[in-house]
N, C-alpha and C. Protein backbone atom coordinates (compact mmCIF):
# COMPACT_ATOMS: atom_id res chain seq x y z
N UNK A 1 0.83 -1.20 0.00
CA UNK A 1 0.00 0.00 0.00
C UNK A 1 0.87 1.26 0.00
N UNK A 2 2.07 0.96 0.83
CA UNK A 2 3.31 2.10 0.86
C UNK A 2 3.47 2.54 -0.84
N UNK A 3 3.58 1.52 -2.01
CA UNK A 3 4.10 2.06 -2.86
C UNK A 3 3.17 2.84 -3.58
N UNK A 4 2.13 1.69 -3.33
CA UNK A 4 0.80 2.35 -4.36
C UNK A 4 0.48 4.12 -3.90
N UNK A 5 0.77 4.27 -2.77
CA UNK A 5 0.66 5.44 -2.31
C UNK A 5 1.76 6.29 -2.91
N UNK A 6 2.79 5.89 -2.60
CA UNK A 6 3.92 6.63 -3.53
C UNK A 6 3.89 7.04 -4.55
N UNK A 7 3.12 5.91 -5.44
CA UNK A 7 3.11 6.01 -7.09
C UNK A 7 2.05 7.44 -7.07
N UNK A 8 0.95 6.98 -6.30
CA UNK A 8 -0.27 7.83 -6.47
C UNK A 8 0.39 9.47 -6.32
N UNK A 9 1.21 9.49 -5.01
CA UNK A 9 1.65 11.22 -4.72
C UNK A 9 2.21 11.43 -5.78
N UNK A 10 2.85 10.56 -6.11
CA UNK A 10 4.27 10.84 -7.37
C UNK A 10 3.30 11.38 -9.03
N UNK A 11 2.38 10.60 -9.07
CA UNK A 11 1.58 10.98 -9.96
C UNK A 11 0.54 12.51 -9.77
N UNK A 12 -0.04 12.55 -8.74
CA UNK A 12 -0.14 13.64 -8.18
C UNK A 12 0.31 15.00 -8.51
N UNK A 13 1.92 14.79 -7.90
CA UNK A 13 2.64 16.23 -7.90
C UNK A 13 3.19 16.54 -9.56
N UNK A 14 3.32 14.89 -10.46
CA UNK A 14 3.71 15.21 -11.41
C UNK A 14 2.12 16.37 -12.46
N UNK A 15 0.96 15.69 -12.06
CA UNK A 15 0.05 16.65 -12.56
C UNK A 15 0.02 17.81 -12.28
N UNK A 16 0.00 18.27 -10.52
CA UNK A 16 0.70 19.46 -10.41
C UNK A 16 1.70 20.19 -11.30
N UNK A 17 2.23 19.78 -11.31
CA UNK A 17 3.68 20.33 -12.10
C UNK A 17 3.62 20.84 -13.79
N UNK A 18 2.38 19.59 -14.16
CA UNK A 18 2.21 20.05 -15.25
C UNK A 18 1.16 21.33 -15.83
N UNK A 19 -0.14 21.41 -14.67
CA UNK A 19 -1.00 22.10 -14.36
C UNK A 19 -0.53 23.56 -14.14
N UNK A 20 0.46 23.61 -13.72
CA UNK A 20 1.43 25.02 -13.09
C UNK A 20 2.40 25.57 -14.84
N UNK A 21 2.62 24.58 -14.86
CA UNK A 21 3.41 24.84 -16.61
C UNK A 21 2.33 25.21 -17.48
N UNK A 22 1.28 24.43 -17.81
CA UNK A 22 0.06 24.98 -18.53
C UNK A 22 -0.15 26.05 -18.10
N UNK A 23 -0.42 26.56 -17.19
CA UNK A 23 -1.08 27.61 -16.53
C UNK A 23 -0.21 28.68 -16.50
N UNK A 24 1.10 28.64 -16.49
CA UNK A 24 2.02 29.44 -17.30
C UNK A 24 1.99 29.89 -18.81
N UNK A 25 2.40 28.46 -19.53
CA UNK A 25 1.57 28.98 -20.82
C UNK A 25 0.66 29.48 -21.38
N UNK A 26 -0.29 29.41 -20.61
CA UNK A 26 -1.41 30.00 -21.09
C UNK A 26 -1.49 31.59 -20.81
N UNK A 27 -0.64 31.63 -19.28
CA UNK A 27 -0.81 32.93 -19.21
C UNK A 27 -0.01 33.78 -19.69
N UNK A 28 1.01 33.27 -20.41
CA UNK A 28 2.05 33.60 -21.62
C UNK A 28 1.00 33.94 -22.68
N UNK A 29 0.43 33.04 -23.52
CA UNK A 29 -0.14 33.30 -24.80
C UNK A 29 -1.09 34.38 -24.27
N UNK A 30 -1.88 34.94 -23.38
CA UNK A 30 -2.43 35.78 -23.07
C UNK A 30 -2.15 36.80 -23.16
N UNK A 31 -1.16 36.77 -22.15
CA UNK A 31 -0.02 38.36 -22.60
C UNK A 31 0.37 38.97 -24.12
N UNK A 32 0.95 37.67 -24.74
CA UNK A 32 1.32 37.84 -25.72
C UNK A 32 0.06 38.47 -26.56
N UNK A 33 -1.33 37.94 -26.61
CA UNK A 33 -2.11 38.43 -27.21
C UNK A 33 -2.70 39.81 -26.85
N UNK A 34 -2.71 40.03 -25.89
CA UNK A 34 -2.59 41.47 -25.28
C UNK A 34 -1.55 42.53 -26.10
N UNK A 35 -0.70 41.87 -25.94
CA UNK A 35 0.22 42.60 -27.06
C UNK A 35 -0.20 42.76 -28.07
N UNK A 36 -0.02 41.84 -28.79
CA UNK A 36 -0.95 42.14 -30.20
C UNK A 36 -1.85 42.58 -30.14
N UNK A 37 -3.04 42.71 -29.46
CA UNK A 37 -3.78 43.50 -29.34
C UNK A 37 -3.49 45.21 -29.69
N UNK A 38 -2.30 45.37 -28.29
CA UNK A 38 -2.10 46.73 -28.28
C UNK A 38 -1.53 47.28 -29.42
N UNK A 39 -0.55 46.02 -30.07
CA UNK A 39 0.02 46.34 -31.59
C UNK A 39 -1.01 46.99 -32.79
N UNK A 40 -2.36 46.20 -32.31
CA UNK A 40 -3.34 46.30 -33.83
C UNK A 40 -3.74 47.48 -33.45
N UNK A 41 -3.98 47.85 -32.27
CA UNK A 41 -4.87 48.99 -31.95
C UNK A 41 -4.02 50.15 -32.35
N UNK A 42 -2.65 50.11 -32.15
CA UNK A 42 -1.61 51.24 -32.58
C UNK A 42 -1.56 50.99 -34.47
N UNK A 43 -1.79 50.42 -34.73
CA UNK A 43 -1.44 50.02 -36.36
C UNK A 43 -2.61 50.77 -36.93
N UNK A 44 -3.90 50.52 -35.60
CA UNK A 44 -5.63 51.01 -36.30
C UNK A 44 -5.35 52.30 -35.95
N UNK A 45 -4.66 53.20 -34.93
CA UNK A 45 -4.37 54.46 -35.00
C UNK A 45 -3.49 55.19 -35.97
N UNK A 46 -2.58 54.24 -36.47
CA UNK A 46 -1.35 54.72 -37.67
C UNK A 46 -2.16 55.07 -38.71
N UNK A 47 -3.12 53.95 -39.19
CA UNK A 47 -3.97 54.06 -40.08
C UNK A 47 -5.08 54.63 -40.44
N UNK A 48 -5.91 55.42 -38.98
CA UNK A 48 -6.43 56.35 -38.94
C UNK A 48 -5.78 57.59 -39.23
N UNK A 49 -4.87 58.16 -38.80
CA UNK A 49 -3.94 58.86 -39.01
C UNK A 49 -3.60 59.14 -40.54
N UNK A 50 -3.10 58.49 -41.02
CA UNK A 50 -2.94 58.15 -42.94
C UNK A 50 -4.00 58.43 -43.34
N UNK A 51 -4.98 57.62 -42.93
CA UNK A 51 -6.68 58.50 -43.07
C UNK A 51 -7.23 59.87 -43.64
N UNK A 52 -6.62 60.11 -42.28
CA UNK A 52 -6.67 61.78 -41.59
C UNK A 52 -5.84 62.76 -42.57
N UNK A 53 -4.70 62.16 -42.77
CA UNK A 53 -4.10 62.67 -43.43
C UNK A 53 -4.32 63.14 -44.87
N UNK A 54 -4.37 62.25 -45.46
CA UNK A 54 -4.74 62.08 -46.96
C UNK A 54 -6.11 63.05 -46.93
N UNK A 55 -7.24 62.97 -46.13
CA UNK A 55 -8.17 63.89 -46.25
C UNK A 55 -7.86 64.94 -46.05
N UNK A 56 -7.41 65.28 -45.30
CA UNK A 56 -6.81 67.02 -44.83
C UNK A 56 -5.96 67.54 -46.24
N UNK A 57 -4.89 66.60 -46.32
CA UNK A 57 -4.56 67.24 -47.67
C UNK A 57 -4.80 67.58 -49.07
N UNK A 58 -6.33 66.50 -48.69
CA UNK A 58 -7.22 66.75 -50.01
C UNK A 58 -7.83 68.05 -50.10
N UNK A 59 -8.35 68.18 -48.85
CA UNK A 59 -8.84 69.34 -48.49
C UNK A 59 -8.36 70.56 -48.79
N UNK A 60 -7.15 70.45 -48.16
CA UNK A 60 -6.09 71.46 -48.55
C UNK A 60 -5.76 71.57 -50.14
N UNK A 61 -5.49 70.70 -50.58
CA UNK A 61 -5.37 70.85 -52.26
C UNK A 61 -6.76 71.60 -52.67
N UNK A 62 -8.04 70.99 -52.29
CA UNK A 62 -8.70 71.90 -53.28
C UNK A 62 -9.30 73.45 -52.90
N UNK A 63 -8.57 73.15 -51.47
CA UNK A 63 -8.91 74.75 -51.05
C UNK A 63 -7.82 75.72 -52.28
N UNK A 64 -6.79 74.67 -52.21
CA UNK A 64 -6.01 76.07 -53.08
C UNK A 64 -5.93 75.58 -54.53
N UNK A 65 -6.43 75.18 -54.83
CA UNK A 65 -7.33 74.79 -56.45
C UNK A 65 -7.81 75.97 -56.26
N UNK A 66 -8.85 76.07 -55.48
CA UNK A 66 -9.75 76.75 -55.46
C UNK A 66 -9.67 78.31 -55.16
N UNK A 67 -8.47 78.36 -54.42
CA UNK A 67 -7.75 79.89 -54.36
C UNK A 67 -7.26 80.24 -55.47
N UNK A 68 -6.49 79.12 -56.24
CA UNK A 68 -5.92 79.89 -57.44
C UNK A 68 -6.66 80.40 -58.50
N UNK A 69 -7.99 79.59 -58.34
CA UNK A 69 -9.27 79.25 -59.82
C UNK A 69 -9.35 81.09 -59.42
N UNK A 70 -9.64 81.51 -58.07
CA UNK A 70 -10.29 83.09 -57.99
C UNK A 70 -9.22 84.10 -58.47
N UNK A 71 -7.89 83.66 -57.89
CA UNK A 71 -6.98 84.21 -58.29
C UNK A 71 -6.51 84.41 -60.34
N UNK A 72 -7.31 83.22 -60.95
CA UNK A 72 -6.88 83.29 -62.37
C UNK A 72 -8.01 83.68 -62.33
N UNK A 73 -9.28 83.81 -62.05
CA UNK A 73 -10.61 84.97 -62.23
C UNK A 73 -10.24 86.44 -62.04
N UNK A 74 -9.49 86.37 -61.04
CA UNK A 74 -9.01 88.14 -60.98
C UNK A 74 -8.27 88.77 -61.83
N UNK A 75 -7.24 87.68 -62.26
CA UNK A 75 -6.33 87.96 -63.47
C UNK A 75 -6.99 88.24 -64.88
N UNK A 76 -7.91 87.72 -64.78
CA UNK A 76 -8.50 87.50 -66.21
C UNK A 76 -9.65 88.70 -66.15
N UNK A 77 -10.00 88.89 -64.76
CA UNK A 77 -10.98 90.29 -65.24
C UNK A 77 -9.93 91.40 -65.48
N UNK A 78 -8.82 91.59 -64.62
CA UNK A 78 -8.08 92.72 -64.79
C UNK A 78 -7.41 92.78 -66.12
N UNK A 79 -7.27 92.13 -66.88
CA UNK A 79 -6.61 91.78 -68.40
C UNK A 79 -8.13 92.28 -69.08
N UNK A 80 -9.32 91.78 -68.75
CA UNK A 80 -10.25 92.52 -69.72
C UNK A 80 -10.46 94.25 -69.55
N UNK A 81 -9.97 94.20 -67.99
CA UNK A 81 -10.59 95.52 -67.90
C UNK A 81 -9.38 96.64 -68.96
């Protein structure tokens, strides 16, 4: 009964042991996905940003499209006048 008991703790602590390692890993891949997480969320702000960007400068382009269009209107009345 001594051994069977032995075997049994021995089996026991070895599940332990492995339960504690899983449970590490897992709380590894967790982290890790946390990370990535925080990665995508910074990548979804880069990309908002580029977004942002590209519109503003659209904006900006046709504001001054649109400054110059008045500016070659002024030119062109003062040449008729």
């Amino acid at each position: 009964m001594a051994v069977v008991a032995a075997v049994v703790g021995a089996v026991l602590a070895f599940g332990a042991v492995i339960a504690a390692v899983m449970g590490a890993v897992i709380g590894a891949v967790m982290a890790f996905g946390a990370v990535i997480r925080a990665v995508m969320a910074f990548g979804a702000v880069i990309v908002f940003g580029a977004v942002l960007g590209a519109v503003i400068g659209a904006v900006i382009g046709v504001i001054k499209v649109l400054s110059s269009l008045k500016k070659g209107e002024r030119l062109a009345l003062n040449v008729r006048k």
